[in-house]
Protein backbone atom coordinates (compact mmCIF):
# COMPACT_ATOMS: atom_id res chain seq x y z
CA UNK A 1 12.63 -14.17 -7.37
CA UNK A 2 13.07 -15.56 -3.67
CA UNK A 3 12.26 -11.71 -2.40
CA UNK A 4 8.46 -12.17 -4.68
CA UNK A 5 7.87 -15.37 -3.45
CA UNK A 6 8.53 -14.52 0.43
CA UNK A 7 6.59 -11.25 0.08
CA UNK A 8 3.56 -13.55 -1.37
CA UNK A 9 3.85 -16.23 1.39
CA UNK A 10 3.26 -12.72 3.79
CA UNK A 11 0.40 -11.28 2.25
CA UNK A 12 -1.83 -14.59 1.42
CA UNK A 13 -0.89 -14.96 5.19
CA UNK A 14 -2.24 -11.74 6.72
CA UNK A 15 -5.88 -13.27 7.00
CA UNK A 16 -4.95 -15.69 9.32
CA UNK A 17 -2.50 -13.43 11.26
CA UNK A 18 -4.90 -10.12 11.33
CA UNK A 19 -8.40 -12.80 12.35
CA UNK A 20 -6.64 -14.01 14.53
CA UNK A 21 -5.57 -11.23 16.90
CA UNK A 22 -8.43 -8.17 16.12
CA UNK A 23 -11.84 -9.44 15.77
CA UNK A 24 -14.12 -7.17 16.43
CA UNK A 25 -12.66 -4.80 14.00
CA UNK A 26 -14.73 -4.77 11.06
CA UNK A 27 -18.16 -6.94 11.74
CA UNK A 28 -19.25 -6.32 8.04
CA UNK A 29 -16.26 -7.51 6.44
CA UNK A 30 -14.45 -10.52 6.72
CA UNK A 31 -11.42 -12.30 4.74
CA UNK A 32 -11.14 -15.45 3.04
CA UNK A 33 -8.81 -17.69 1.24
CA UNK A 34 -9.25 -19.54 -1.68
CA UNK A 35 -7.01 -22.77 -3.65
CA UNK A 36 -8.35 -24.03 -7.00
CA UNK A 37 -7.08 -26.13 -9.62
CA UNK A 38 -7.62 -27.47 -12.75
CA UNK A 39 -7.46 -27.37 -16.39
CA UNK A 40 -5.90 -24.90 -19.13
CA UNK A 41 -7.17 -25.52 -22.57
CA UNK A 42 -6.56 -24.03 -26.03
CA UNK A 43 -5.41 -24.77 -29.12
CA UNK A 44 -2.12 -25.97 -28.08
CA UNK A 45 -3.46 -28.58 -25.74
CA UNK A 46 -4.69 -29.22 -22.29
CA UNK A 47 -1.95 -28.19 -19.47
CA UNK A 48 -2.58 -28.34 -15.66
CA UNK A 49 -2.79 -24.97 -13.33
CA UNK A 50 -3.56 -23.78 -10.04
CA UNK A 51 -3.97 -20.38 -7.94
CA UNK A 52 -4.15 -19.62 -4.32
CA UNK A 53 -6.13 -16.40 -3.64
CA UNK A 54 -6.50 -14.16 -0.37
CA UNK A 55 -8.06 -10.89 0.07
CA UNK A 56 -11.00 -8.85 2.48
CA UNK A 57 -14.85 -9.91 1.60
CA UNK A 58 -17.54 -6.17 1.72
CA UNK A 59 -20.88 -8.23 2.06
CA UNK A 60 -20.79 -9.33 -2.01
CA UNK A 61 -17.47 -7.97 -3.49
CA UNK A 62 -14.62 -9.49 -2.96
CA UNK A 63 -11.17 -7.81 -3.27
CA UNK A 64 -8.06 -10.11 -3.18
CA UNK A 65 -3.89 -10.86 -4.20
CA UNK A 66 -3.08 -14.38 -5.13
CA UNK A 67 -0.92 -16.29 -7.26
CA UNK A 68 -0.11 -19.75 -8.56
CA UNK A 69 1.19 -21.65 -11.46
CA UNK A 70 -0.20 -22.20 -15.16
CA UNK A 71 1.30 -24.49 -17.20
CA UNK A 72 -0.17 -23.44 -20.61
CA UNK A 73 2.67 -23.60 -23.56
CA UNK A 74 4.82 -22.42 -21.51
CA UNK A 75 4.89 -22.89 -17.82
CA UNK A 76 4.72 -19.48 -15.75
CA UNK A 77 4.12 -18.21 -12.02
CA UNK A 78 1.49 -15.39 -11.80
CA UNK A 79 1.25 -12.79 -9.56
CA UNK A 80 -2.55 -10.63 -9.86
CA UNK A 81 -4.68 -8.57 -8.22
CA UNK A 82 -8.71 -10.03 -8.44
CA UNK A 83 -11.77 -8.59 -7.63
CA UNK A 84 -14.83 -10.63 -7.61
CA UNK A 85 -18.71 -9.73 -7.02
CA UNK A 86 -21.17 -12.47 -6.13
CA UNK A 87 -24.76 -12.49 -7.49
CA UNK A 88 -28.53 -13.75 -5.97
CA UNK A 89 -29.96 -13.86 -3.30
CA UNK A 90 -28.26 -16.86 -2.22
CA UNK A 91 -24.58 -15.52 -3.74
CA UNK A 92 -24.30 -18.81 -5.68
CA UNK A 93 -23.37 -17.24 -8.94
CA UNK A 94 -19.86 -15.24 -8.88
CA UNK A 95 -17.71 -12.89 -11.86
CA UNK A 96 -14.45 -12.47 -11.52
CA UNK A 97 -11.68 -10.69 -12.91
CA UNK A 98 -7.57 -11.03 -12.02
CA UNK A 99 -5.32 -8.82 -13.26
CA UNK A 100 -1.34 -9.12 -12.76
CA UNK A 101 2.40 -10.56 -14.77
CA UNK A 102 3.56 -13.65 -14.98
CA UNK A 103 7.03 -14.66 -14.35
CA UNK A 104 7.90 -17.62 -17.12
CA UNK A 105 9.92 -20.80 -16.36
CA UNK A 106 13.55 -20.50 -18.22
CA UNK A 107 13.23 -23.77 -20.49
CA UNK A 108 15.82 -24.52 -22.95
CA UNK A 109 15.09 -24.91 -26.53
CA UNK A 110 17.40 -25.93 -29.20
CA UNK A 111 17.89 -25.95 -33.04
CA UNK A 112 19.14 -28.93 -35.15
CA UNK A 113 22.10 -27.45 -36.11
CA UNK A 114 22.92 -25.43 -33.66
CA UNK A 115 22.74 -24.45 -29.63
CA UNK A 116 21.88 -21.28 -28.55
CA UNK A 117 24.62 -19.11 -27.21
CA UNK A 118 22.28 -16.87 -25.11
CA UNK A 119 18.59 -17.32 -24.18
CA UNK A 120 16.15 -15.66 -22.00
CA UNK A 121 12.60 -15.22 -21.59
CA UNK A 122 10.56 -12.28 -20.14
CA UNK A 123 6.86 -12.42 -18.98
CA UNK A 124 4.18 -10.28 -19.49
CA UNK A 125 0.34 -9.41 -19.18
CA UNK A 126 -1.71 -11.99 -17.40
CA UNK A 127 -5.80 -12.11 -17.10
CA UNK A 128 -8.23 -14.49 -15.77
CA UNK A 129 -11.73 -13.20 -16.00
CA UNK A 130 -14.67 -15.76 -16.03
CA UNK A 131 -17.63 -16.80 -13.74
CA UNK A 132 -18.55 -19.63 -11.03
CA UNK A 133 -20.58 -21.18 -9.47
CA UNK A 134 -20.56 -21.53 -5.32
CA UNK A 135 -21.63 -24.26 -3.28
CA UNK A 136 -22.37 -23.97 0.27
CA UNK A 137 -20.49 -26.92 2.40
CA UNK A 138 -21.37 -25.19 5.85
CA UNK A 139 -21.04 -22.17 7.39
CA UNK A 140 -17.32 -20.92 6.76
CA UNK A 141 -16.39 -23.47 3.70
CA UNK A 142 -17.31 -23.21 0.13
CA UNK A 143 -16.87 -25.54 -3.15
CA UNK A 144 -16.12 -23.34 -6.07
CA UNK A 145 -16.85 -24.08 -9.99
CA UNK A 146 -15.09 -21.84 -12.35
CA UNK A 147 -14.81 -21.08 -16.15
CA UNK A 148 -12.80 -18.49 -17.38
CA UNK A 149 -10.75 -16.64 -20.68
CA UNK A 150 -7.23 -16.02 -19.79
CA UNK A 151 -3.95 -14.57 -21.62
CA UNK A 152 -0.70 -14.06 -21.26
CA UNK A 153 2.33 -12.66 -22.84
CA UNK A 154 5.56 -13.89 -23.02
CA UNK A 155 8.54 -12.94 -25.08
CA UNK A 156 11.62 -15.35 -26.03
CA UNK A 157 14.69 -13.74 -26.77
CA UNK A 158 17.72 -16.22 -28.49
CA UNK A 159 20.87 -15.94 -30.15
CA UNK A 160 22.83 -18.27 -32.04
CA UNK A 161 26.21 -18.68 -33.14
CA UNK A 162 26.52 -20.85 -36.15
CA UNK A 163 29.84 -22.45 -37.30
CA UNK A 164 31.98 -21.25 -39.87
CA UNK A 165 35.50 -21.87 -41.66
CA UNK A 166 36.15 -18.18 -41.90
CA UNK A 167 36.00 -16.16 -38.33
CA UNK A 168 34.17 -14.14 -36.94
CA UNK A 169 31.35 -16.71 -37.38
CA UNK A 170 27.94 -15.11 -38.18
CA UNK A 171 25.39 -14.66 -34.62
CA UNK A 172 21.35 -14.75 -35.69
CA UNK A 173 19.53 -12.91 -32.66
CA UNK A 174 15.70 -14.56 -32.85
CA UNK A 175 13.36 -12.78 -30.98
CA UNK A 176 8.95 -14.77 -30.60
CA UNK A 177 6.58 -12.58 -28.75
CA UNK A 178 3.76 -15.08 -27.87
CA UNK A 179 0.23 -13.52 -27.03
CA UNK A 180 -1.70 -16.87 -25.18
CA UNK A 181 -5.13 -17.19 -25.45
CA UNK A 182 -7.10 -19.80 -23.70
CA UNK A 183 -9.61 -20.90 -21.82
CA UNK A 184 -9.56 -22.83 -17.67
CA UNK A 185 -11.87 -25.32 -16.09
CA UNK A 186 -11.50 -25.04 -12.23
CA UNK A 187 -12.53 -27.00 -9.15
CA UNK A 188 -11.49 -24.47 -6.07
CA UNK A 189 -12.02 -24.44 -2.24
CA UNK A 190 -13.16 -21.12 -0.22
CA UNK A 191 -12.89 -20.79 3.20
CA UNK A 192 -14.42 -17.30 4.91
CA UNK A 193 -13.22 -16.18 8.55
């Protein structure tokens, strides 16, 4: 997990690092950065989440990694892929789509009568696809307004060991595969270099 989350500090990184030192190499493309947060919402309640995103702008597509957390049911850490294409003439109106696996939080869960012996949980499929809206706050910065359908899939895998008189004591293996659907309300900040 450490070995993910260092290679992810790199890459949303590179902008700064490649800007920096190389300007002049590409004149019609540039990179940018964006950090949103907000709302999850669905029919299991409202839950907080956020995403940091960082990729190379081609005039009105957008191609980018990011990642972040989402706290919906059960919290997670996403890693995706995005592309994004802005429309008008003044590229106010963007669709987006992001496209990766999310890596679940272990969380312990427990029965009444018994604790589990073994329990582990495995991530899955995640999507964010939606639209926004962009407003301009100068030349390089951007406020972002975003609505979008997500899912994810996560699988919970438990066994149990209940007591007995007689031995070997019976084990019940319990395995929930959860398929997430939802929707997200997000207020986000873009900066272009």
């Amino acid at each position: 997990m450490k070995q993910i989350i260092l290679i992810f500090i790199y890459v949303t990184a590179a902008p700064f690092i490649i800007n920096a030192q190389e300007r002049e190499i590409l004149k019609s493309t540039n990179f940018y950065s964006t950090v949103s947060a907000g709302y999850l919402l669905g029919e299991s309640g409202v839950f907080p989440g956020a995403q940091i995103t960082s990729g190379i702008n081609f005039k009105n597509l957008k191609l980018g990694i990011g990642g972040g957390y989402d706290g919906y049911r059960f919290k997670s850490f996403p890693i995706f892929a995005g592309i994004s294409r802005d429309f008008g003439r003044t590229k106010k109106i963007i669709v987006f789509f992001n496209g990766g696996y999310h890596f679940p939080k272990s969380e312990e869960t427990y029965d009444i009568w018994s604790f589990p012996q073994s329990e582990n949980w495995k991530g899955g499929l995640y999507v964010d696809a939606g639209l926004g809206f962009r407003i301009k706050l100068g030349k390089k910065n951007n406020l972002l307004l975003s609505s979008s359908y997500n899912y994810k899939r996560v699988k919970h895998f438990q066994s149990y060991l209940y007591q007995c008189i007689t031995f070997p004591c019976p084990e019940n293996k319990i395995t929930s595969d959860y398929s997430l659907n939802y929707l997200s309300m997000r207020l986000g900040w873009e900066i272009n270099y």
